[in-house]
Protein backbone atom coordinates (compact mmCIF):
# COMPACT_ATOMS: atom_id res chain seq x y z
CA UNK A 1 -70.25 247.10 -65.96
CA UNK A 2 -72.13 249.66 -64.77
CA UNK A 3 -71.87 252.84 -63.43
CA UNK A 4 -73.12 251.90 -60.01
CA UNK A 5 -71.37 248.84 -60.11
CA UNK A 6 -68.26 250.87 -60.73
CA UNK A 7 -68.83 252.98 -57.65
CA UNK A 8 -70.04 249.95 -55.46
CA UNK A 9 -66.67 247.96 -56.36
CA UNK A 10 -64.60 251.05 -56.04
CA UNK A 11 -66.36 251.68 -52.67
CA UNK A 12 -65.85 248.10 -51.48
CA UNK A 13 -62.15 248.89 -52.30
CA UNK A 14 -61.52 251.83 -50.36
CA UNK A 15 -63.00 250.39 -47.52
CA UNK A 16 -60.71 247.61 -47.66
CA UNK A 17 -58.03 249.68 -48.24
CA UNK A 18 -58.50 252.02 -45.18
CA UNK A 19 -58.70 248.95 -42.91
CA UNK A 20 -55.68 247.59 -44.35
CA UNK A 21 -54.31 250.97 -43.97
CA UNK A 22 -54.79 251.30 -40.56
CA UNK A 23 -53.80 247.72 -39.90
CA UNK A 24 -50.19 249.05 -41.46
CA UNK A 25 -50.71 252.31 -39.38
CA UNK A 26 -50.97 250.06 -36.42
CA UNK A 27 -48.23 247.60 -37.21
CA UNK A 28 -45.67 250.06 -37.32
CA UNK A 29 -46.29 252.48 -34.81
CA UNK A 30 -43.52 250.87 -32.43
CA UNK A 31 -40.67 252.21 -35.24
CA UNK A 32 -38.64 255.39 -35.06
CA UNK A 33 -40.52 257.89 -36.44
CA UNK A 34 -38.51 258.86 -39.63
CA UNK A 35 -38.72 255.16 -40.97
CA UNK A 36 -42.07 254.88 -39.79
CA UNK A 37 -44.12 258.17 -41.52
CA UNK A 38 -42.27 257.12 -44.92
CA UNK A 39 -43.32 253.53 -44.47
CA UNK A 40 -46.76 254.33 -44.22
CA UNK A 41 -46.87 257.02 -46.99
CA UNK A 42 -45.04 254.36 -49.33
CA UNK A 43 -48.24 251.88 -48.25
CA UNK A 44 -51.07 254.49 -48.57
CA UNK A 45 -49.53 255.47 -52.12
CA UNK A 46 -49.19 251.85 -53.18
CA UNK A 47 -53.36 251.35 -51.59
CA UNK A 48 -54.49 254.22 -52.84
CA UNK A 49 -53.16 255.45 -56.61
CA UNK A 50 -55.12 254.63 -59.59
CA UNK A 51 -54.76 254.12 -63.03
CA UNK A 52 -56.67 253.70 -66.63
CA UNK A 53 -57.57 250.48 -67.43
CA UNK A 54 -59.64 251.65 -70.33
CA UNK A 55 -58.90 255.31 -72.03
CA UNK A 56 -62.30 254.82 -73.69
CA UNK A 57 -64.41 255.10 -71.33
CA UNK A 58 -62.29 256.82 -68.63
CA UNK A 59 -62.46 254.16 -66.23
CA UNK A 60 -59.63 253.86 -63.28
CA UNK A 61 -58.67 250.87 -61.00
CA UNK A 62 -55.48 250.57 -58.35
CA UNK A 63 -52.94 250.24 -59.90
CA UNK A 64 -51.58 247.40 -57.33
CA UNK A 65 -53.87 245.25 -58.28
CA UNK A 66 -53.49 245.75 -62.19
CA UNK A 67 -50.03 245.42 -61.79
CA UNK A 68 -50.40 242.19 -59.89
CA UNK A 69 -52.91 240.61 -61.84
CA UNK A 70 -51.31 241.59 -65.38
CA UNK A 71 -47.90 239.86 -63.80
CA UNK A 72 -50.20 237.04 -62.75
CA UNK A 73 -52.10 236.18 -65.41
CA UNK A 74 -49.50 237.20 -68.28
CA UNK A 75 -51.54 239.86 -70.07
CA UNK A 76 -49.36 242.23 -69.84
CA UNK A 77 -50.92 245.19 -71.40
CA UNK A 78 -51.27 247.43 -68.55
CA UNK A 79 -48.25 246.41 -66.59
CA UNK A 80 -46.01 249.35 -67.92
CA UNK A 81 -48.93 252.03 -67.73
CA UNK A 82 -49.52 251.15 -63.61
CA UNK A 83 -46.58 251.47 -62.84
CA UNK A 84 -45.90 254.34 -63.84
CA UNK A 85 -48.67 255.87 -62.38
CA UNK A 86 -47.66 253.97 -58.95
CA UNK A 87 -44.17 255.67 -59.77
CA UNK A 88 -45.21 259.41 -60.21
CA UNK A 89 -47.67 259.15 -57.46
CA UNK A 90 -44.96 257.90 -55.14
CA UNK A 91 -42.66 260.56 -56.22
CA UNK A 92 -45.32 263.40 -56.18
CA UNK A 93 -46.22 261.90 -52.16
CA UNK A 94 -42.30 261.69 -51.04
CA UNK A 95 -41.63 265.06 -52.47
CA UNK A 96 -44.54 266.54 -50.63
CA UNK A 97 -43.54 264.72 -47.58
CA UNK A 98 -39.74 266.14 -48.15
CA UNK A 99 -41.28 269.43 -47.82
CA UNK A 100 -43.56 268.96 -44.99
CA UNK A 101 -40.03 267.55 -42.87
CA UNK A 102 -37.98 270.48 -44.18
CA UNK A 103 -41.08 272.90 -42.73
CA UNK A 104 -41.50 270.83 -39.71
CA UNK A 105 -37.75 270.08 -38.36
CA UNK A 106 -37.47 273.95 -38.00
CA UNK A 107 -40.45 274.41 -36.14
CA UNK A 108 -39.78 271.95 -34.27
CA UNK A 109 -36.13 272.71 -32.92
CA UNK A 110 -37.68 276.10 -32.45
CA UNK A 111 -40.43 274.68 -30.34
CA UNK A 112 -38.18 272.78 -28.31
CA UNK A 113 -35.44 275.87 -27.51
CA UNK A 114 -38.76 277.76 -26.50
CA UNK A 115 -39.44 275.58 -23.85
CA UNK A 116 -36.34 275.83 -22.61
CA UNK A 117 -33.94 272.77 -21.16
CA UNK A 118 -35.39 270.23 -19.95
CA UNK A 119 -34.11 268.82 -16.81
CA UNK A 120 -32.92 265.01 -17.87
CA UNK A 121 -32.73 262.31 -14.76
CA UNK A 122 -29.70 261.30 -13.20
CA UNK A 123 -29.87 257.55 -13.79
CA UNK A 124 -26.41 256.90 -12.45
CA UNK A 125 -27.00 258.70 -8.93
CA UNK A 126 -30.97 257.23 -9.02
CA UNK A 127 -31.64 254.82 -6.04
CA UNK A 128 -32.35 250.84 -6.98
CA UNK A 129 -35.12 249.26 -5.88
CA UNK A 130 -32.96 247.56 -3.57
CA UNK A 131 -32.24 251.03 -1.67
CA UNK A 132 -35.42 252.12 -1.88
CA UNK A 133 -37.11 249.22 -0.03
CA UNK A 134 -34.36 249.12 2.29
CA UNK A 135 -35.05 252.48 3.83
CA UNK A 136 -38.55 252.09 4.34
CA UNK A 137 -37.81 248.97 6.17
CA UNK A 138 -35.35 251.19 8.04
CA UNK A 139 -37.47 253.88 9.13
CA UNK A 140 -39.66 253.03 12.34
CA UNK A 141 -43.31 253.94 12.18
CA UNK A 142 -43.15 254.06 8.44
CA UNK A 143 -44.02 250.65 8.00
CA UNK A 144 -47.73 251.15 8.61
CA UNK A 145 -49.69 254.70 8.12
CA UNK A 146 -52.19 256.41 10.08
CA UNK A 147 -54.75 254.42 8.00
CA UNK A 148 -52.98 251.19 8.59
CA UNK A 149 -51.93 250.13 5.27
CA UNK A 150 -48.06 248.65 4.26
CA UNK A 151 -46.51 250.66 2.14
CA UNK A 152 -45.48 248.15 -0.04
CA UNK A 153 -45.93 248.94 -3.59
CA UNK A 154 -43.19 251.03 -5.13
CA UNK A 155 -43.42 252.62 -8.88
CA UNK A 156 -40.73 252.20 -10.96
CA UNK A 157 -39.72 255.44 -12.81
CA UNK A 158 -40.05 255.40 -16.62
């Protein structure tokens, strides 16, 4: 192999990898947000961590797929070596991550007490729709505006 094929199948790779990243990225963005950002930093370190398939000549590959295809195919010769590289590389990203919470929570609570309370709605003294559609039937005139349109269409409050 050469050295451009090297860098054309490692490029093909990461572009793979990013869309199948951001697939992820998409996929999970409906989950609470502390199961979510470790979830995706799990998937981006299990994408995107290499290792040495041959010391000789200093060439890398992901060390997913060497671990899956030496499992696979029975080789077995770099299972062991990928993943431990997929295991420090995991624990180097979660520690980091640790520390970026631990610097963040504060900041945020601080952020948050700046601001001041927020006023929270009173759901239990909130009209219905029911109520709400009753008193504009109610009210005489209100039916129709000056323009001449029904006031018809009410919002519902999120």
């Amino acid at each position: 192999m050469t050295e451009n094929d090297y860098l054309l199948a490692w490029s093909a790779y990461a572009v793979a990898a990013l869309g199948c990243l951001l697939v992820w990225f998409r996929m999970t963005r409906w989950m609470w947000r502390y199961l979510r950002e470790p979830l995706r930093l799990l998937v981006a370190v299990l994408l995107f961590s290499p290792t040495v398939v041959d010391p000789a000549k200093e060439q890398f590959a992901p060390a997913i797929a060497i671990t899956a295809l030496d499992l696979l195919l029975n080789v077995g010769t770099s299972v062991w070596r990928a993943v431990a590289d997929l295991a420090m590389y995991g624990l180097i990203a979660f520690a980091l991550y640790l520390l970026f919470v631990a610097i963040r929570w504060p900041l945020e609570r601080w952020w948050k007490g700046r601001r001041g309370p927020q006023a929270e709605p009173d759901d239990d003294n909130a009209p219905t729709l029911r109520e709400i559609m009753q008193r504009e039937s109610d009210e005489p005139g209100e039916r129709y505006r000056q323009t001449g349109d029904r006031r018809l269409r009410v919002e519902p409050r999120l």
